[in-house]
N, C-alpha and C. Protein backbone atom coordinates (compact mmCIF):
# COMPACT_ATOMS: atom_id res chain seq x y z
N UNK A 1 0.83 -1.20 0.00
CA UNK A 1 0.00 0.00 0.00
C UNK A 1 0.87 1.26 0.00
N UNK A 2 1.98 1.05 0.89
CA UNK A 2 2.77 2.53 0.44
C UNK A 2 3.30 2.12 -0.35
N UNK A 3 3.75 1.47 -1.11
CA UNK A 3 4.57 2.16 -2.25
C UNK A 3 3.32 2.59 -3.69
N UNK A 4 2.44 1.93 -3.39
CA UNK A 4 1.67 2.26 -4.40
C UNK A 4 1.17 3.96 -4.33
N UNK A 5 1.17 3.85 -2.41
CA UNK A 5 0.21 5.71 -2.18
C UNK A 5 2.13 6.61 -2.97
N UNK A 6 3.13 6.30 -2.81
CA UNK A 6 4.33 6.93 -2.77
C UNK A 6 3.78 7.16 -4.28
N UNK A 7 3.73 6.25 -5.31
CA UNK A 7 4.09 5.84 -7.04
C UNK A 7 2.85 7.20 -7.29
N UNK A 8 1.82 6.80 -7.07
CA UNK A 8 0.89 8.29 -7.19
C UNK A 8 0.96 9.18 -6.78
N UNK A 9 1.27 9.32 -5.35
CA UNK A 9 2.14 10.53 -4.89
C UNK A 9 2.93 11.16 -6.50
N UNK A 10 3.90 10.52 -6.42
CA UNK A 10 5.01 10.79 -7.43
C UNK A 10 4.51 11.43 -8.53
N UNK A 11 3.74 10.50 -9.03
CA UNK A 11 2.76 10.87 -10.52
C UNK A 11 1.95 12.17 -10.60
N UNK A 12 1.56 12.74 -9.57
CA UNK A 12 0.83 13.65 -9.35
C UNK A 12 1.19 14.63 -9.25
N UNK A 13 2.60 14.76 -8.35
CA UNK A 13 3.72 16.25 -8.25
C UNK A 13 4.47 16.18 -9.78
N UNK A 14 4.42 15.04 -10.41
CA UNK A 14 5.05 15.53 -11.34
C UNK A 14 4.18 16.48 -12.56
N UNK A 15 2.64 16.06 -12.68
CA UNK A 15 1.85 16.82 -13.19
C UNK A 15 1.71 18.35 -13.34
N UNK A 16 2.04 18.12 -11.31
CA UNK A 16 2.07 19.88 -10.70
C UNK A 16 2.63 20.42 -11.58
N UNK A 17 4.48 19.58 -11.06
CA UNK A 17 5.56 20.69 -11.38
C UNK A 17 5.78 21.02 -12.70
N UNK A 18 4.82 20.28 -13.46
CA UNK A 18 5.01 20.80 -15.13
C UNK A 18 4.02 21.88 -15.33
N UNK A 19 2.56 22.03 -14.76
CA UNK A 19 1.68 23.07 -14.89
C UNK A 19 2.53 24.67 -14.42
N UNK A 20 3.00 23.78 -12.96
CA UNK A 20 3.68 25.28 -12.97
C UNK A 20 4.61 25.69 -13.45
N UNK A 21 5.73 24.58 -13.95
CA UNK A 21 6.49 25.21 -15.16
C UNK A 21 6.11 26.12 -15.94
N UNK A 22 5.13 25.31 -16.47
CA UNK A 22 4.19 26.27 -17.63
C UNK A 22 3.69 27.74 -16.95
N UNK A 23 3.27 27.80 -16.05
CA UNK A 23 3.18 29.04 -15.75
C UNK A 23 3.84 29.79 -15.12
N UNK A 24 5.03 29.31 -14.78
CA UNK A 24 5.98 30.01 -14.89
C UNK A 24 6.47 30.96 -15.43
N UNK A 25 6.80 30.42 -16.94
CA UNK A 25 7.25 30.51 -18.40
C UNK A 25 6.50 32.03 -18.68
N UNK A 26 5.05 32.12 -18.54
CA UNK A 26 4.35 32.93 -18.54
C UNK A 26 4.29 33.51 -17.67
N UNK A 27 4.44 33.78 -16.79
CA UNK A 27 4.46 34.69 -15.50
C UNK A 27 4.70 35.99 -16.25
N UNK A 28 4.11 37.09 -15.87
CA UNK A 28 3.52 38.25 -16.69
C UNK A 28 4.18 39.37 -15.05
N UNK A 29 4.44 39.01 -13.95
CA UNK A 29 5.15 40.13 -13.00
C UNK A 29 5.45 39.27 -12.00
N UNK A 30 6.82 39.61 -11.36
CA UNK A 30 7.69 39.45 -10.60
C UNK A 30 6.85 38.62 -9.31
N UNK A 31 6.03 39.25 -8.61
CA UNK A 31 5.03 38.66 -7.75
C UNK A 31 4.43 37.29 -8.15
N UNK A 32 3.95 37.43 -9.13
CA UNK A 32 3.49 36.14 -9.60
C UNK A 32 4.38 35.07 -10.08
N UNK A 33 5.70 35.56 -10.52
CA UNK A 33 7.11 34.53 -10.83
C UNK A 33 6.79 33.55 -9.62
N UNK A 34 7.16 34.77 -8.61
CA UNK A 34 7.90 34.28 -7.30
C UNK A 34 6.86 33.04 -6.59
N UNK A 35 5.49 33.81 -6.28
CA UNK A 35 4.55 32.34 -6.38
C UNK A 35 4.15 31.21 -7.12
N UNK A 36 4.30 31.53 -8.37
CA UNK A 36 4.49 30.28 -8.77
C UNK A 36 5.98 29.58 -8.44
N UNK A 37 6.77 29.93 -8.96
CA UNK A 37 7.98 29.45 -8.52
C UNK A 37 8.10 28.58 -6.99
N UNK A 38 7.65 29.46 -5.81
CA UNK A 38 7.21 28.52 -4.58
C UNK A 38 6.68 27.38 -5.29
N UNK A 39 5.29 27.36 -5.51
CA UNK A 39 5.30 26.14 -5.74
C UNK A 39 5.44 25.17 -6.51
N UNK A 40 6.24 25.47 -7.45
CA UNK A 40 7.15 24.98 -8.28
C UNK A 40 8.14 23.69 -7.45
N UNK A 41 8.43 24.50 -6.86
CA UNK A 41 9.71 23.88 -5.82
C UNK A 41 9.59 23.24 -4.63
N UNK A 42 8.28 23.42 -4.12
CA UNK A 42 7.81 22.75 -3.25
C UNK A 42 6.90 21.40 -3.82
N UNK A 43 6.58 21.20 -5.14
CA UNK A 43 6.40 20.14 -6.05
C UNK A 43 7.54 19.09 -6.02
N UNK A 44 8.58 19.72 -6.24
CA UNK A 44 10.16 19.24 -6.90
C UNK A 44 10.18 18.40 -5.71
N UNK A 45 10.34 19.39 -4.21
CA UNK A 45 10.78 18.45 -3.15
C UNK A 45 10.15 17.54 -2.91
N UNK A 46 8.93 17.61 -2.79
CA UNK A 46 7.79 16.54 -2.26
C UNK A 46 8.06 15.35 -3.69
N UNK A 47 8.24 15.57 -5.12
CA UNK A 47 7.93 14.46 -5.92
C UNK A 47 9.63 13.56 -5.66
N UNK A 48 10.70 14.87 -5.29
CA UNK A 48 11.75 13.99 -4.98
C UNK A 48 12.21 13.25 -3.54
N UNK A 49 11.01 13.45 -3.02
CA UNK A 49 11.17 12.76 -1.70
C UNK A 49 10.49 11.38 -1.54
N UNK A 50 9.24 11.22 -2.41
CA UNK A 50 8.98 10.51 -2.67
C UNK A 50 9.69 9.26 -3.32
N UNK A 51 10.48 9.63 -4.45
CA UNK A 51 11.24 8.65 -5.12
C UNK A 51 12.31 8.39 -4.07
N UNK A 52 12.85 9.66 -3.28
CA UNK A 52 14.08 8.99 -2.47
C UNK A 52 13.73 7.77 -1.34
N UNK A 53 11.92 7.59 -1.13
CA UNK A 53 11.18 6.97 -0.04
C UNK A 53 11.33 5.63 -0.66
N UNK A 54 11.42 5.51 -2.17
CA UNK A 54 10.81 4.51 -3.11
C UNK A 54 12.12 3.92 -3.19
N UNK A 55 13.22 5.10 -3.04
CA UNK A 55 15.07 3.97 -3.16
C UNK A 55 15.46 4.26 -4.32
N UNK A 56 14.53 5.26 -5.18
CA UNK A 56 14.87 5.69 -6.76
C UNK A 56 15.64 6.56 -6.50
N UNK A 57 17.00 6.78 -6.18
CA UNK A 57 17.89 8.27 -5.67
C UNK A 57 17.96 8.85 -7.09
N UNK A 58 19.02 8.38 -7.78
CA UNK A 58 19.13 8.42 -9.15
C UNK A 58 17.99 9.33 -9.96
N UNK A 59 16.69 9.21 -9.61
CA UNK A 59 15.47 10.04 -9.97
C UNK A 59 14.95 10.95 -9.31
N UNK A 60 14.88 11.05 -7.96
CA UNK A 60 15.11 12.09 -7.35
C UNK A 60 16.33 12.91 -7.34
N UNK A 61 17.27 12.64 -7.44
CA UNK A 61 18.52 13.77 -7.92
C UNK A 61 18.16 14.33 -8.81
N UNK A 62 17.72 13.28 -9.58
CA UNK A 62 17.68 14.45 -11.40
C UNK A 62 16.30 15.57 -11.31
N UNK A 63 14.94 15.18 -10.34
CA UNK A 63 13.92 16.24 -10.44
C UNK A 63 14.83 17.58 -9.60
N UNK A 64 15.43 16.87 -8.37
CA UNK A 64 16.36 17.98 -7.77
C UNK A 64 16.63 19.01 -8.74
N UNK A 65 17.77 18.44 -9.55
CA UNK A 65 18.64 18.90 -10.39
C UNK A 65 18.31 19.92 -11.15
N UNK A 66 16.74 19.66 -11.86
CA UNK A 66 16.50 19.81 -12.89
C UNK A 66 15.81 21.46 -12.23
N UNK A 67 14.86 21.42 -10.73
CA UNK A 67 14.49 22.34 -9.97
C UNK A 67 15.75 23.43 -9.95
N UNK A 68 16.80 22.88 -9.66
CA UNK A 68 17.90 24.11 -9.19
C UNK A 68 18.08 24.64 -10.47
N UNK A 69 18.36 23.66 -11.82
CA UNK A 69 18.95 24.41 -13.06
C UNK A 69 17.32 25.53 -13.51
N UNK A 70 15.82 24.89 -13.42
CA UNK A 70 14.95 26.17 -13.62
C UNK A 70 14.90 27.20 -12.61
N UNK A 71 15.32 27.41 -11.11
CA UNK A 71 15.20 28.28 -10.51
C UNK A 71 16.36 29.45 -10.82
N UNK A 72 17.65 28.88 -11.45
CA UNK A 72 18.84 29.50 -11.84
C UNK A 72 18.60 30.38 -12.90
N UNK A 73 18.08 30.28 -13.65
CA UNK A 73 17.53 30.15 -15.31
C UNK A 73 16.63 31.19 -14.92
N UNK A 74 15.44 30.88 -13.94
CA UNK A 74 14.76 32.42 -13.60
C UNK A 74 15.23 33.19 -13.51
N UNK A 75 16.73 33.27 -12.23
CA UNK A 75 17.36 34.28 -11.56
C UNK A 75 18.27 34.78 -12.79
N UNK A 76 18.66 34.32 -13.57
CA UNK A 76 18.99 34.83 -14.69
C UNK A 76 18.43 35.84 -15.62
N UNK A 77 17.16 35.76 -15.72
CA UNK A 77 16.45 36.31 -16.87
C UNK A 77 16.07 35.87 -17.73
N UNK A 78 16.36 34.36 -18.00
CA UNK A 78 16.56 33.32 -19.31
C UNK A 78 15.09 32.61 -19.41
């Protein structure tokens, strides 16, 4: 039963963290970056905590990863 509640868990933040990608992308003022962005990243952690629960490190590093290289990429301007 947990690994199945973890696997949907998983499946579900990953949904998030792509919607809010997407609105991200679009974010139209600074205020609204920044909230979406929260939960952007609070997606990332929760879907990579999950996999680290599941023993998938390897896959949780890379949503990590992938969180720090789009939050960088904001702070950039890019």
């Amino acid at each position: 039963m947990r690994i199945e509640l973890l696997t949907h868990s998983a499946a579900t933040l990953s949904k998030l963290r792509h919607l809010y990608l997407e609105q991200l992308r679009t974010a139209s003022t600074i205020p609204a970056a920044l909230a979406i962005e929260e939960h952007f990243l609070i997606a990332a952690l929760a879907q990579a905590r999950c996999y680290a629960e599941l023993r998938e490190l390897t896959m949780a590093r890379s949503i990590l990863t992938d969180a720090v290289m789009v939050r960088n990429l904001g702070r950039l301007g890019v």
